[in-house]
Protein backbone atom coordinates (compact mmCIF):
# COMPACT_ATOMS: atom_id res chain seq x y z
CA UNK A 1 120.16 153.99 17.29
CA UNK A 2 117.28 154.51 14.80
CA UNK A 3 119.19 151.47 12.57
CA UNK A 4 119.35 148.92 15.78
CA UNK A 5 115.55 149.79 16.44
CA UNK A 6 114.51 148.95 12.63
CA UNK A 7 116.94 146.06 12.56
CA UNK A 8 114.58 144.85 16.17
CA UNK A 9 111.68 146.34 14.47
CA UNK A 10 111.72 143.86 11.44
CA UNK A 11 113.24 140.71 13.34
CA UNK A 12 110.00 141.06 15.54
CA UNK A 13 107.52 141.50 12.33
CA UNK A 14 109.94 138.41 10.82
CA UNK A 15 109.23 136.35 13.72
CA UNK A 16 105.25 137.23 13.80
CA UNK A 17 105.24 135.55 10.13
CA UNK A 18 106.62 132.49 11.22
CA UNK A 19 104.19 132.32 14.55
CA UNK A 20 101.19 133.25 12.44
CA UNK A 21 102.14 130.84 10.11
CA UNK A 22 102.27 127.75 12.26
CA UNK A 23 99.26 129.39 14.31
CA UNK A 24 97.74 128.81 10.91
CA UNK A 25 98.32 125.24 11.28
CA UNK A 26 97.62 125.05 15.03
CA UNK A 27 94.04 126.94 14.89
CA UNK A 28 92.95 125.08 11.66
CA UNK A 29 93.70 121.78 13.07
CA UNK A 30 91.89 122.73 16.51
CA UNK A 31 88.67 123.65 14.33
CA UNK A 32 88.93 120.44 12.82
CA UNK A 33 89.29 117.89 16.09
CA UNK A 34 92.91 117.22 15.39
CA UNK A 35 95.18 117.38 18.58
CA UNK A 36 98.05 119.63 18.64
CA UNK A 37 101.15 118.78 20.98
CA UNK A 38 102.88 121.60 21.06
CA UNK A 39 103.39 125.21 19.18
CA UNK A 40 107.05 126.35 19.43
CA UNK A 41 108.74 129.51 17.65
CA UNK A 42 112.49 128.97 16.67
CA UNK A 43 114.44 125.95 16.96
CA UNK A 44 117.05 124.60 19.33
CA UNK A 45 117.21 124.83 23.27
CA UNK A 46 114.01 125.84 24.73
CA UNK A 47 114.24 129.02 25.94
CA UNK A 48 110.56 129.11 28.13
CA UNK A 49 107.10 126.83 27.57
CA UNK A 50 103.43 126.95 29.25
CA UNK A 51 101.17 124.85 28.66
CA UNK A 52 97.34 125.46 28.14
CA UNK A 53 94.80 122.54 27.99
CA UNK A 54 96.52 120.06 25.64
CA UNK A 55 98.71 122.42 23.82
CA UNK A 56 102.56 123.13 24.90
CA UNK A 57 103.56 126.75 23.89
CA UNK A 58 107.33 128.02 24.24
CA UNK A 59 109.97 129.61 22.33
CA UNK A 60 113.30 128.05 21.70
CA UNK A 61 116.99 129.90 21.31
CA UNK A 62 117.20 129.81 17.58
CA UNK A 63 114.76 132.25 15.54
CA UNK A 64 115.21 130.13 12.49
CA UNK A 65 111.49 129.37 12.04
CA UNK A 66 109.10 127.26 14.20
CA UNK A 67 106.69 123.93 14.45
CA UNK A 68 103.16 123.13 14.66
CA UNK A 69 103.49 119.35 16.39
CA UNK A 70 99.88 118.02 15.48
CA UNK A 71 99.10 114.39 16.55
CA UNK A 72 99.70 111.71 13.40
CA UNK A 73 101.05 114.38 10.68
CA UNK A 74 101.91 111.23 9.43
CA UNK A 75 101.68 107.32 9.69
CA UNK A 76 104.93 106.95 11.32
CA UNK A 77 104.25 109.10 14.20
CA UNK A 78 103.50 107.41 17.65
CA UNK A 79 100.31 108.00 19.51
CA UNK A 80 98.56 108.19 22.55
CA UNK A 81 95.53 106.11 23.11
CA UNK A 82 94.06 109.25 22.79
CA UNK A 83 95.03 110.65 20.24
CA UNK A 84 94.62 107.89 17.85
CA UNK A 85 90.99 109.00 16.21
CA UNK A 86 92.80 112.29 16.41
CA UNK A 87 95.56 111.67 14.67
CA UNK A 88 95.78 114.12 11.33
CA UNK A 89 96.31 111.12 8.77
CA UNK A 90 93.33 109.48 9.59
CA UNK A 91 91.37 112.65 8.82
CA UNK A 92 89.72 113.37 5.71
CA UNK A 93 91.62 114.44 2.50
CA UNK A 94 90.02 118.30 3.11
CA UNK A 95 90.52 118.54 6.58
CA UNK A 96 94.06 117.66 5.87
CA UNK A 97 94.23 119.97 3.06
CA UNK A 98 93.06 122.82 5.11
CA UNK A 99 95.22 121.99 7.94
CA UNK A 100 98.74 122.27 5.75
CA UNK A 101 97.01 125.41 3.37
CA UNK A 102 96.07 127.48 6.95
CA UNK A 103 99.75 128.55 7.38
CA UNK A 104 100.33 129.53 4.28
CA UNK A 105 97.22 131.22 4.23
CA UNK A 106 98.26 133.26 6.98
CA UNK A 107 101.08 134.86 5.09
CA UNK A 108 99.10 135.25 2.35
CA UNK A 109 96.97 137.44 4.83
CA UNK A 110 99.47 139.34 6.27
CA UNK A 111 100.84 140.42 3.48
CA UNK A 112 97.87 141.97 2.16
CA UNK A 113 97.53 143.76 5.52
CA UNK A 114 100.58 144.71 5.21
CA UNK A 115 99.71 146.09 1.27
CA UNK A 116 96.52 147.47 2.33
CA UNK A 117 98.55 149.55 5.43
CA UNK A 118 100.86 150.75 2.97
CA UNK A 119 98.41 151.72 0.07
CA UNK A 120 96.33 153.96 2.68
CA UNK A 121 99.04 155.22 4.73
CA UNK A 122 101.68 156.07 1.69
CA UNK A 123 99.79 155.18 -1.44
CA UNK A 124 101.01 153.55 -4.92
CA UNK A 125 103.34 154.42 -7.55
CA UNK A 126 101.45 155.74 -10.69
CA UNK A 127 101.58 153.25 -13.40
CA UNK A 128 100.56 155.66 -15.75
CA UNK A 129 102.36 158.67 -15.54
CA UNK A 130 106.48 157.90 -16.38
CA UNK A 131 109.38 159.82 -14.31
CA UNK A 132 111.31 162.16 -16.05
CA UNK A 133 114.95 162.94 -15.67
CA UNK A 134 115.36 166.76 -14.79
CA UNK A 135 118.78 168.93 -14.09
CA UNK A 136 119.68 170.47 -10.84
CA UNK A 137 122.75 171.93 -12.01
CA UNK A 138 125.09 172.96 -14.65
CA UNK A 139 128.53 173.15 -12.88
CA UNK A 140 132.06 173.29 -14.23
CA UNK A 141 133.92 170.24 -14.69
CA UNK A 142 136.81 168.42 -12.38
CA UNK A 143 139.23 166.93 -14.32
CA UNK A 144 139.85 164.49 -11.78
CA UNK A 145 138.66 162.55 -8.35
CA UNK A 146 140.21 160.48 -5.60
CA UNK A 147 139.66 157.12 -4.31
CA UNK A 148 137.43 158.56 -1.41
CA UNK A 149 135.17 160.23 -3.84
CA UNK A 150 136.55 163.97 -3.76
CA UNK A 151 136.85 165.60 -6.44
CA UNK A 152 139.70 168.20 -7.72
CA UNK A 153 138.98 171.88 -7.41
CA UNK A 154 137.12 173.34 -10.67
CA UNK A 155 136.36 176.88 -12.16
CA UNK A 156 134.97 178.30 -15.24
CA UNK A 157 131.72 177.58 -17.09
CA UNK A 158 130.99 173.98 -18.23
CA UNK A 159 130.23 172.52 -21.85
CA UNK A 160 126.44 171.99 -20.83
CA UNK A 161 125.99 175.70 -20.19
CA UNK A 162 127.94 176.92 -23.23
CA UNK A 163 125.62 174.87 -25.13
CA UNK A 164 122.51 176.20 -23.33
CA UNK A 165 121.37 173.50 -20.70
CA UNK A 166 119.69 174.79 -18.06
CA UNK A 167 118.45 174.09 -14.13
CA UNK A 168 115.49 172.72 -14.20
CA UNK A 169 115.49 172.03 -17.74
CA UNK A 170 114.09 167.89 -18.44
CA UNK A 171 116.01 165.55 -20.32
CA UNK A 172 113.68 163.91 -22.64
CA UNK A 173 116.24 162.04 -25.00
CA UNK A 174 120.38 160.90 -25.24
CA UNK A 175 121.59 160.69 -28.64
CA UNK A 176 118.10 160.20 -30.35
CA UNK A 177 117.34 157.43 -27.78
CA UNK A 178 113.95 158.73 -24.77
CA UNK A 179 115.25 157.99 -21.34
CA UNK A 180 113.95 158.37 -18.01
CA UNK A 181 116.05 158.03 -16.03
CA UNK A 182 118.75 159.55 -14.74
CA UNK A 183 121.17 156.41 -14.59
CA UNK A 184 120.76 156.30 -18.17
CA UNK A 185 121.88 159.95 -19.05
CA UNK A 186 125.05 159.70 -16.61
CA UNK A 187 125.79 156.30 -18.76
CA UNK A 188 125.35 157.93 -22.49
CA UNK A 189 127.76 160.71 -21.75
CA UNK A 190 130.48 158.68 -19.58
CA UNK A 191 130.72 156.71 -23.06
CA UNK A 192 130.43 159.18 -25.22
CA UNK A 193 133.30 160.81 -27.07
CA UNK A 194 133.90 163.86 -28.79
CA UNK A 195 129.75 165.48 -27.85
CA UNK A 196 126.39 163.52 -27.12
CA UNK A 197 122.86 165.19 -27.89
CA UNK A 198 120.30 166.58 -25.29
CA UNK A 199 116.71 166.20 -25.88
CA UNK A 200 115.15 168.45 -23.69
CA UNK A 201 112.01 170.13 -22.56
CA UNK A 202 112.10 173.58 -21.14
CA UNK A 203 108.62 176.27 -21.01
CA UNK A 204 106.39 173.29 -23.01
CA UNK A 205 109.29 173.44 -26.01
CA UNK A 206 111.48 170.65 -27.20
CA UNK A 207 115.28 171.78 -27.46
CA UNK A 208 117.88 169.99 -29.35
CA UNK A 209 121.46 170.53 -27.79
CA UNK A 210 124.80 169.32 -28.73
CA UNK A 211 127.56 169.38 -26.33
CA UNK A 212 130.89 168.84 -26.42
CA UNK A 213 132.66 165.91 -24.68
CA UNK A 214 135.44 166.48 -22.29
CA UNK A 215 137.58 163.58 -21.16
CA UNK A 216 137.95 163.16 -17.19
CA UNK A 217 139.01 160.74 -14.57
CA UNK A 218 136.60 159.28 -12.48
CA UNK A 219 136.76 156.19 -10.53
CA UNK A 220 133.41 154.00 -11.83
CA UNK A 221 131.92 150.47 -10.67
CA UNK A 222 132.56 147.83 -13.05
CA UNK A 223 129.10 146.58 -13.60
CA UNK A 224 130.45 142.81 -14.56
CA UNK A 225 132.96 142.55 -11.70
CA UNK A 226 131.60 145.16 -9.11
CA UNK A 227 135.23 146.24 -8.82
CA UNK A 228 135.95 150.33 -8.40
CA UNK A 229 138.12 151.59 -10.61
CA UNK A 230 139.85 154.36 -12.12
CA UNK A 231 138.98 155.15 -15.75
CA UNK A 232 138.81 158.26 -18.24
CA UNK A 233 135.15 159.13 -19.17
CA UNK A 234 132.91 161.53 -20.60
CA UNK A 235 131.53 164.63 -19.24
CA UNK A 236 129.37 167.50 -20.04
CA UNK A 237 128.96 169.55 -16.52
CA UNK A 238 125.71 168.64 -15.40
CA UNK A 239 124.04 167.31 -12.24
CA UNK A 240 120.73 165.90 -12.38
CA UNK A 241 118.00 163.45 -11.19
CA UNK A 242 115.52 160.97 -11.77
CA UNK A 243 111.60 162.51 -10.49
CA UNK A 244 109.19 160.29 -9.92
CA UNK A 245 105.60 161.33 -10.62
CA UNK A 246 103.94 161.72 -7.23
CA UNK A 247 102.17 158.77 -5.27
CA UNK A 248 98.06 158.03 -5.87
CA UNK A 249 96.67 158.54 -2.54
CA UNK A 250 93.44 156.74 -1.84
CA UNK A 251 90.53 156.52 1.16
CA UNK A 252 89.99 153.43 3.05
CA UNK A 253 87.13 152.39 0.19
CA UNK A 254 89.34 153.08 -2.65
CA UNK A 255 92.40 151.46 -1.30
CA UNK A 256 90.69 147.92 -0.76
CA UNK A 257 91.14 147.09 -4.85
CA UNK A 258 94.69 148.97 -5.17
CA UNK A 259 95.52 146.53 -2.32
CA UNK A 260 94.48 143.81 -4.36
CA UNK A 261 96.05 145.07 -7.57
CA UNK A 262 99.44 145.86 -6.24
CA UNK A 263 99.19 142.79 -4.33
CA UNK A 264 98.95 140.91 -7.90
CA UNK A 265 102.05 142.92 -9.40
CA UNK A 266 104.03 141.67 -5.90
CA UNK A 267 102.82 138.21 -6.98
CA UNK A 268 104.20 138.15 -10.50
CA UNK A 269 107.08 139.62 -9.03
CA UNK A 270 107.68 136.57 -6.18
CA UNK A 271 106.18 133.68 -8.65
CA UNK A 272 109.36 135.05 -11.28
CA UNK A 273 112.04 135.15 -8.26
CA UNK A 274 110.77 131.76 -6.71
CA UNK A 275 111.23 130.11 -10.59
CA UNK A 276 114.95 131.59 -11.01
CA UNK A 277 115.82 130.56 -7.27
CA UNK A 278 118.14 128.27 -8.61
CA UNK A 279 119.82 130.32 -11.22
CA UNK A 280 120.80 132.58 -8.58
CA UNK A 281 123.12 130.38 -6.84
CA UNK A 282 126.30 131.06 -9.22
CA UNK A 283 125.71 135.09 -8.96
CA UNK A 284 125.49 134.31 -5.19
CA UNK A 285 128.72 132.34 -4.70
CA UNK A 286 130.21 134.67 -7.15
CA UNK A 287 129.00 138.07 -5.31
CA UNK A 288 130.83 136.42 -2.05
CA UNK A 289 133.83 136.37 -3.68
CA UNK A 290 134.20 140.14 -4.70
CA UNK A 291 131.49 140.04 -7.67
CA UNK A 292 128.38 142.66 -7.84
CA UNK A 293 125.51 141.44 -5.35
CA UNK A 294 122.53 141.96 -7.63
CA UNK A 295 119.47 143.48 -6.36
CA UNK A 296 117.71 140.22 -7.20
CA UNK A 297 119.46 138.12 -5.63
CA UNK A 298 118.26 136.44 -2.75
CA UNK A 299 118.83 137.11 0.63
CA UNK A 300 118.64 135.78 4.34
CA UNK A 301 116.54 137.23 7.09
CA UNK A 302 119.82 138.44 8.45
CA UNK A 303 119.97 140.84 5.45
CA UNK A 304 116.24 141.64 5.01
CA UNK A 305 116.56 143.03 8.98
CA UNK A 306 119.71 144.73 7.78
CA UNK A 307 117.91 146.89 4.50
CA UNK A 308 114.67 147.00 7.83
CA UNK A 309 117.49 148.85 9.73
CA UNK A 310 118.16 150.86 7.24
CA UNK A 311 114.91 151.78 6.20
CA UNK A 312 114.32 153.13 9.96
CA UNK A 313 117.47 155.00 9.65
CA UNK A 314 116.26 156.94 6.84
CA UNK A 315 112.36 157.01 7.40
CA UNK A 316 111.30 154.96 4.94
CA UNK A 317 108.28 153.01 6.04
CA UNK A 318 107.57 152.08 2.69
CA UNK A 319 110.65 150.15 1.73
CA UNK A 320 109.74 148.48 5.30
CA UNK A 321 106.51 147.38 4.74
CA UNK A 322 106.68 146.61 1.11
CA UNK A 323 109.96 144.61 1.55
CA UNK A 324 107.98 142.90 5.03
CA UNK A 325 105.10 142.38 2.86
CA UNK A 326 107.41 140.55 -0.14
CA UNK A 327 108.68 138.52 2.56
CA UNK A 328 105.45 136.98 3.67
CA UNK A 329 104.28 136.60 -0.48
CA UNK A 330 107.62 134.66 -0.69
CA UNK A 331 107.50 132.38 2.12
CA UNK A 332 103.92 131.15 1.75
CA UNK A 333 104.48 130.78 -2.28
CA UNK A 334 107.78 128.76 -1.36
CA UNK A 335 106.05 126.35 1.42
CA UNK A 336 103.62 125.37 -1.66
CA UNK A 337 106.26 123.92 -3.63
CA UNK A 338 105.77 120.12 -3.59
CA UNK A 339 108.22 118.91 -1.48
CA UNK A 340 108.82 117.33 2.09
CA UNK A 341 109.36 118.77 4.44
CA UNK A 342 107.22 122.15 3.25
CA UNK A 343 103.69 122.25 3.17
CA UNK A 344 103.60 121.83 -0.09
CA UNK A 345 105.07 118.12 0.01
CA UNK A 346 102.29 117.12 2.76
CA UNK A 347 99.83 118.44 0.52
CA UNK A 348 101.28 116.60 -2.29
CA UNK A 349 101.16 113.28 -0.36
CA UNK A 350 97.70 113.77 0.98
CA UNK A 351 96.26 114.16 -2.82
CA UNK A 352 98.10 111.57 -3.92
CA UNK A 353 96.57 109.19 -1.64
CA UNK A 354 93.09 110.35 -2.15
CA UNK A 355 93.35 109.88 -6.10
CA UNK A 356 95.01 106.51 -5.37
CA UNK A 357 91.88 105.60 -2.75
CA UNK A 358 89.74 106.64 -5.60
CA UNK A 359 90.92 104.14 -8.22
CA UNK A 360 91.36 101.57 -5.36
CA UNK A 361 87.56 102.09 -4.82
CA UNK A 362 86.70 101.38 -8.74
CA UNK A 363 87.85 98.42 -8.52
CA UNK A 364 86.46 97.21 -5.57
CA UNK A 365 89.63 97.67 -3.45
CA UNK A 366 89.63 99.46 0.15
CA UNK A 367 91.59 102.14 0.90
CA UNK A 368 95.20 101.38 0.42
CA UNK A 369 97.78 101.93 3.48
CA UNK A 370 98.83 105.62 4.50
CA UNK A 371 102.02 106.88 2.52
CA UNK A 372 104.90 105.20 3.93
CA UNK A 373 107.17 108.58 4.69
CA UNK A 374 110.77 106.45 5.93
CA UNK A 375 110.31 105.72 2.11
CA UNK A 376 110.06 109.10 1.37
CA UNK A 377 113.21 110.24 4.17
CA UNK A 378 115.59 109.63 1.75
CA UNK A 379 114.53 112.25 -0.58
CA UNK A 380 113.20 114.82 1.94
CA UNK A 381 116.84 114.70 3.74
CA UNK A 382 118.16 115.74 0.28
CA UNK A 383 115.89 118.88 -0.01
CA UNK A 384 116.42 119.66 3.94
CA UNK A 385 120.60 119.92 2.84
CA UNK A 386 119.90 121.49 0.20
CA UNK A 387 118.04 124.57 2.24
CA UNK A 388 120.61 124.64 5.01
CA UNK A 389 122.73 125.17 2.30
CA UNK A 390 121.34 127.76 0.49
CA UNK A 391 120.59 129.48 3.66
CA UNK A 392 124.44 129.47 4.45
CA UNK A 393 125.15 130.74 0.96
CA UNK A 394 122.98 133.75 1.30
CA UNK A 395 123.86 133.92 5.45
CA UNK A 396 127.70 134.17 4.17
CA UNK A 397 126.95 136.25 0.74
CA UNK A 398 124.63 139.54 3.52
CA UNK A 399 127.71 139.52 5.26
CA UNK A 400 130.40 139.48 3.34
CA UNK A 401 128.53 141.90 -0.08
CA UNK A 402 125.63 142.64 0.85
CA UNK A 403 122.73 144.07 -0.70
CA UNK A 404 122.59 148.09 -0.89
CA UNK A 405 119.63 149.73 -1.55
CA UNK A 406 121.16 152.81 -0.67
CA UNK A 407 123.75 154.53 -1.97
């Protein structure tokens, strides 16, 4: 139950990005005299509409986005008598401007909200301070495992305790090389053979420990393929995990610029996934076909409410909020990308105009003619394929392998 409700739970807070979004676009344009037609959320049959003053609102069947229909977005657009000295191209280049930056300043905004809600409610990571990898357990060693994960009954003291490892005891190094994680340990000794070296910390002391190697069967991911299979590796008899220094906690004051800081490491974050968007495609078609799905590869709003649901499921409001937040980054950074039919193509259009006015003027030339956009349908129908494709590739890729966050 607690999985359907996050699943609902981050649909909804998907679908208030895309209204505030084009609300962005319909209260902007209402500031600036501009008529708006209608403001509609999802696409496809209408569903219900109202109307109030000279605005149609409704929602339609298909929660696959929405529109802002504002009188004369472009030349080509037919108008009322009305709405003629209304109509959006014959504004000004700022008004314009503001018009197509208001939605994406709107998920700009939310996400910070969303930032600032989870620096004061949860706090941040500490930046400073590195995790440490720190045993739970010395325990004797199975010699073997099955398919479902069991493994084979087991007696007698491990390697790791013969040598001296300890509970509680924190791994500082692998074979000369600091690690930090636990990942990393588990990897040194599965490839190990004949004993690996311990670095550890135990009382404020540093503690060299060699220990043996024994050879076991374990069934491990392939981390080219994905595949699970069954191999011989190395173990020592230990059980450990990865502890993360504890999270800054901050009062409303303090968390205003640790909103705006983590906000800036999100950024770097979407600005590097929104460049190597394209080089995912491969890993994506791959990833449907039995390959690993990477945790960086991209995903549809069918699989972000999926890792929602399962965020619910396990109480974790901050993988909710932060991934919620991401969202929001993403989609206004992508709708600034210069190309019709995003924002970022009207945007694009409208500056190139003004410059072109501007020489035009110089040389004692009126303004030329709006942009002609059939000219432009060729080339906008080619991105709009492209997106319904990609959308089907990473539709297809959350439900056949999709993304786990949790294992």
């Amino acid at each position: 139950m607690a999985f359907a409700i996050g699943v609902v739970l981050f649909a909804v807070g998907i679908g208030v990005s895309i209204a505030l979004h084009e609300a962005g676009h319909m209260w902007t344009a209402k500031a600036l005299g501009m008529k708006v037609r209608r403001y509609y959320i999802g696409f496809g049959p209408k569903i219900f509409s109202f109307r109030r003053g000279e605005t149609e609102y409704g929602l339609k069947a298909i929660p696959a986005g929405g529109f802002c229909d504002i009188a004369g977005m472009t030349a080509i657009d037919e108008l009322a008598p009305d709405e003629v000295e209304r109509a959006m191209y014959r504004q000004k280049t700022w008004k314009r401007i503001v018009v197509m930056v208001g939605g994406i300043a709107m998920n700009f905004v939310l996400g910070i909200v969303l930032v600032y809600t989870l620096v004061l409610g949860w706090g941040t990571p500490d930046r400073v301070t590195p995790p440490t990898v720190q045993v739970s357990n010395v325990v004797c060693i199975a010699p073997s495992q099955s398919e479902d994960g069991t493994f084979a009954p087991c007696s007698g003291t491990s390697p790791a305790a013969e040598a001296g490892l300890r509970k509680d005891d924190v791994i500082t190094a692998v074979n000369g090389q600091p690690t930090q994680y636990w990942g990393d340990v588990v990897d040194a000794v599965r490839n190990s053979s004949g004993s690996v070296d311990l670095t550890v910390e135990r009382d404020g002391a540093s503690i060299d420990l060699t220990i043996p190697i024994t050879e076991v069967q374990r069934y491990v991911t392939d981390p080219d393929t994905g595949a699970v299979q069954s191999m011989t590796v190395g173990a020592v008899g230990v059980k450990g995990s990865t502890i993360m220094p504890p999270r800054i906690q901050y009062n409303p004051i303090e968390a205003v610029p640790e909103t705006f800081v983590f906000t800036g490491d999100i950024f770097v974050q979407t600005g590097k996934a929104l460049v190597q968007l394209p080089t995912k495609v491969q890993a994506l078609w791959e990833s449907i076909f039995g390959g690993q799905r990477g945790l960086d590869t991209p995903m549809s709003v069918v699989g972000a409410s999926v890792i929602g649901g399962q965020a619910v499921e396990r109480d974790d409001a901050i993988t909710f909020l932060g991934l919620l937040a991401s969202l929001n980054f993403f989609l206004g950074a992508f709708n600034i990308v210069p190309l019709l039919p995003l924002d970022g193509g009207h945007i694009a259009v409208t500056i190139y105009e003004r410059i072109r006015n501007i020489f035009r003027n110089r040389r004692g030339l009126p303004d030329g003619a709006p942009v002609n956009y059939m000219k432009l349908m060729p080339v906008t129908y080619v991105v709009i394929i492209v997106f319904i494709g990609f959308s089907l590739l990473t539709l297809t890729a959350d439900i056949v392998n999709p993304i786990q966050i949790y294992q």
